[in-house]
Protein backbone atom coordinates (compact mmCIF):
# COMPACT_ATOMS: atom_id res chain seq x y z
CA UNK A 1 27.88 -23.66 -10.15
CA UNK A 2 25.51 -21.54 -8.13
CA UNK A 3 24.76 -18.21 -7.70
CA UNK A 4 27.55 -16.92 -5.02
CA UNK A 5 30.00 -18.32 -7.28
CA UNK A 6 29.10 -15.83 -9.71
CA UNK A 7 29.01 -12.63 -7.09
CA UNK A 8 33.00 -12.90 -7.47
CA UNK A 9 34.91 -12.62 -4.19
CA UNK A 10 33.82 -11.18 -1.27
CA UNK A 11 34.65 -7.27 -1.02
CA UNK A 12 37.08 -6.07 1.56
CA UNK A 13 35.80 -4.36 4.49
CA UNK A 14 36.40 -0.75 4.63
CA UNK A 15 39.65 0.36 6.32
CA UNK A 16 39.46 2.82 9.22
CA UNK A 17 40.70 5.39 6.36
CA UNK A 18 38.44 4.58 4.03
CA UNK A 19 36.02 7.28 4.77
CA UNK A 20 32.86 6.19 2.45
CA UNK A 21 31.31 4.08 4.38
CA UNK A 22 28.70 1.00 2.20
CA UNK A 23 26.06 1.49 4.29
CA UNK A 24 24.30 4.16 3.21
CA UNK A 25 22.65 5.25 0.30
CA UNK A 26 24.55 8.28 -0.96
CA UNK A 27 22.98 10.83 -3.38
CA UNK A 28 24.68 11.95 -6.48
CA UNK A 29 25.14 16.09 -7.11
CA UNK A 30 24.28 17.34 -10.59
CA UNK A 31 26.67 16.94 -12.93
CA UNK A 32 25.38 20.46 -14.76
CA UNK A 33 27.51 21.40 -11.83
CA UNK A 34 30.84 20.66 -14.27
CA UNK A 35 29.44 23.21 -17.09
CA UNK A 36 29.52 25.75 -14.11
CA UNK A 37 32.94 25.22 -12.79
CA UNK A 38 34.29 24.59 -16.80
CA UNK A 39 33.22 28.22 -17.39
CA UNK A 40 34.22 29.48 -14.33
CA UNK A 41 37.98 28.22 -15.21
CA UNK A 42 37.20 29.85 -18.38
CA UNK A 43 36.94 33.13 -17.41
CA UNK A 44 39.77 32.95 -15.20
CA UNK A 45 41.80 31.13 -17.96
CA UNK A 46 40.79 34.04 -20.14
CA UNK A 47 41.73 36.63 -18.04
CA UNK A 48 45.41 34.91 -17.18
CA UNK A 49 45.76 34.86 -21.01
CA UNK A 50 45.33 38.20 -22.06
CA UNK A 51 47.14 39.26 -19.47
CA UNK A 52 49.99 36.95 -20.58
CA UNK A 53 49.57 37.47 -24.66
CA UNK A 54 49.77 41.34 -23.78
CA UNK A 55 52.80 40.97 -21.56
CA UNK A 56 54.39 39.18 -23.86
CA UNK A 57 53.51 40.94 -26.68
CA UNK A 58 54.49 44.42 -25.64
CA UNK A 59 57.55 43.25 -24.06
CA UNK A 60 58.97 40.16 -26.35
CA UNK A 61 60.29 38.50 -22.93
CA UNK A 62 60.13 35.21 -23.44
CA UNK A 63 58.67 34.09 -19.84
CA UNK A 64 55.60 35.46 -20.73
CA UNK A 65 55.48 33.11 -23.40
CA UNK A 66 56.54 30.51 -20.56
CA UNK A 67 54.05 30.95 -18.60
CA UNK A 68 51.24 30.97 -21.53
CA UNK A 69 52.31 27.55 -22.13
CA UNK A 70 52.35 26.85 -18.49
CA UNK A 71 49.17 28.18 -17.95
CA UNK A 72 47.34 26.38 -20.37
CA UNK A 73 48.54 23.19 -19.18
CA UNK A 74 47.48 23.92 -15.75
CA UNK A 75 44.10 24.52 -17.09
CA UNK A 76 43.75 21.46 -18.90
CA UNK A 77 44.53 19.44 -15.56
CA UNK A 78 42.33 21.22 -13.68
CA UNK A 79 39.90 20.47 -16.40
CA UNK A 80 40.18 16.86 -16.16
CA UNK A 81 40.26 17.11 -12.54
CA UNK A 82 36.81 19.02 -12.56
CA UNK A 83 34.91 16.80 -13.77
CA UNK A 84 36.44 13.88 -11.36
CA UNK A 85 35.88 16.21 -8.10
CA UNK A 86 32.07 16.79 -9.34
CA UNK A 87 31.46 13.22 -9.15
CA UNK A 88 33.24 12.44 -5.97
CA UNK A 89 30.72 14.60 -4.50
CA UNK A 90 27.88 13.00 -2.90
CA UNK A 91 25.49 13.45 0.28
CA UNK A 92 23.40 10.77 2.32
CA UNK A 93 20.49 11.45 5.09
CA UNK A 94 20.32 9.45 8.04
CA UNK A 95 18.34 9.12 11.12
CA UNK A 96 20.29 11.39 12.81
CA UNK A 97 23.14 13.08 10.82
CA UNK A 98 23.85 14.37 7.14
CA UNK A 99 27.04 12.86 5.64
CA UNK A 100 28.42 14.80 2.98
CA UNK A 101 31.81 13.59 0.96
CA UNK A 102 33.90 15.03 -1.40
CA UNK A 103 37.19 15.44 -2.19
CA UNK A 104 40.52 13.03 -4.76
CA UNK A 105 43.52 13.51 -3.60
CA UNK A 106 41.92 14.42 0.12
CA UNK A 107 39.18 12.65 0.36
CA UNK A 108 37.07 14.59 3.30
CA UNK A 109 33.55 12.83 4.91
CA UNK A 110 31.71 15.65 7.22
CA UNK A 111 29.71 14.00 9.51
CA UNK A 112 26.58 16.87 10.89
CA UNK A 113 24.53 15.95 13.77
CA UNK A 114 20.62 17.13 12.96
CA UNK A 115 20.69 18.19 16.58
CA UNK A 116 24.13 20.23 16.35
CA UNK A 117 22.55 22.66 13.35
CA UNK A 118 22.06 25.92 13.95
CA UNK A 119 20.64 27.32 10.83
CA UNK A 120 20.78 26.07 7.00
CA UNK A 121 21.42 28.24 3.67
CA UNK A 122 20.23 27.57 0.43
CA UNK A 123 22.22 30.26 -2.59
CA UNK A 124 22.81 30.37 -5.58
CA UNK A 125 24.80 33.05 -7.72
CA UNK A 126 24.29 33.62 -11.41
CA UNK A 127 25.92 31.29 -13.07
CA UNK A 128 24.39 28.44 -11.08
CA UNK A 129 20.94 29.97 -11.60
CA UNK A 130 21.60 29.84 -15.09
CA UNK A 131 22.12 25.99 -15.10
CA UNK A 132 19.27 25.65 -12.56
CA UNK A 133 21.14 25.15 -9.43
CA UNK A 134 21.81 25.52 -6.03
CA UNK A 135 23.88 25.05 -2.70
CA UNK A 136 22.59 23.59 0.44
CA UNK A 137 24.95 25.40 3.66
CA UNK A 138 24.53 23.88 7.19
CA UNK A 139 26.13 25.85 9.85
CA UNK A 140 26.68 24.50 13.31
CA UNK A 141 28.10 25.83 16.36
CA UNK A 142 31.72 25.19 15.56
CA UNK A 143 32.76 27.06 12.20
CA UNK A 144 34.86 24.23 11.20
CA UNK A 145 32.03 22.11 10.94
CA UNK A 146 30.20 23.75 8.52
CA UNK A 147 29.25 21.42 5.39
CA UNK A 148 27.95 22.53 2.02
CA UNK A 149 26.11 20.40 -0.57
CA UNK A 150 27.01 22.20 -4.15
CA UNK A 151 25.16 21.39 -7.58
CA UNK A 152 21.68 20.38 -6.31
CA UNK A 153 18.20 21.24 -8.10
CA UNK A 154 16.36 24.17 -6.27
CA UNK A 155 13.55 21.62 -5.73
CA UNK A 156 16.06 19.42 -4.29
CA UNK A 157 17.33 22.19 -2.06
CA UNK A 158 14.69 23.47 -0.52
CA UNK A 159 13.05 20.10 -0.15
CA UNK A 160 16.84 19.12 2.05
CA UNK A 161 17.00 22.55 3.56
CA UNK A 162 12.67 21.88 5.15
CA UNK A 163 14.38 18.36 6.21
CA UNK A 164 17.14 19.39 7.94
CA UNK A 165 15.68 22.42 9.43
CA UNK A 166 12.28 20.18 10.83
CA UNK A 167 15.00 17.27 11.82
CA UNK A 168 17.08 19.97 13.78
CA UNK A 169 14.50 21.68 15.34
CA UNK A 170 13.30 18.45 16.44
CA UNK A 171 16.39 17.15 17.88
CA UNK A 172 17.70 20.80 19.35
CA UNK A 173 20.09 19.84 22.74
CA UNK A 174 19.64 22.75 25.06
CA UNK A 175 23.22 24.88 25.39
């Protein structure tokens, strides 16, 4: 017995729908980036269920209790799927583009040419400032193109946002 036998079978090359492609080194987003998107179903859960608890309370119509029960289903799949969709996002740098994925059921890969940039964001609101986070925005020519890198450290941001704003400069195709 050697040591291929051991590696298991050979993996399957990637389809031409299989949009994460092996050969790059992809880069994880925080996962503090759950906590933020947790609360901010929270509030919005919150706000759905006082609605509902006075509707139903005032009224006695039964649909309102419906739709509490409803509701907080709903919010404990989107829940479950939080925390999935925060890991499925991911970004890689390469010589010459930004690849940023995301996405379960639809999985999306967004492909930006350094050279096609036009400027690049960094924001963050309150409640990712209180978990110490930020959001990288490119924007390119076409508006459809835009990509967005959620959940990152500030240092991490502005380090990505210097890159990509030196690599695009650099690489600028005249209009």
């Amino acid at each position: 017995m050697n040591g291929d036998d051991l590696a298991g079978p050979p993996s399957a090359p990637a389809g031409p729908l299989e949009p994460w492609p092996d050969t790059v080194r992809w880069q994880p987003i925080s996962p503090d980036l759950i906590w933020v998107e947790l609360i901010r179903l929270g509030v919005l859960l919150a706000v759905l269920l006082i609605g509902l608890g006075l509707g139903w309370a005032f009224s006695g119509q039964w649909l309102f209790g419906a739709a509490l029960g409803v509701v907080v289903l709903l919010a404990g799949w989107r829940a479950a799927t939080i925390v999935r969709a925060v890991h499925a996002w991911g970004y890689a740098e390469r010589e010459h583009d930004l690849l940023v994925r995301h996405g379960l059921l639809v999985r999306r890969l967004s492909i930006v040419p350094y050279s096609r940039m036009q400027f690049v964001d960094v924001s963050a609101g309150p409640l990712e400032r209180a978990f110490d986070l930020a959001t990288v925005q490119l924007h390119t020519a076409a508006a459809a193109s835009d990509a967005r890198v959620p959940g990152l450290r500030p240092a991490e941001a502005a380090r990505l946002r210097d890159r990509l704003t030196a690599l695009g400069e650099d690489r600028a195709e005249g209009l």
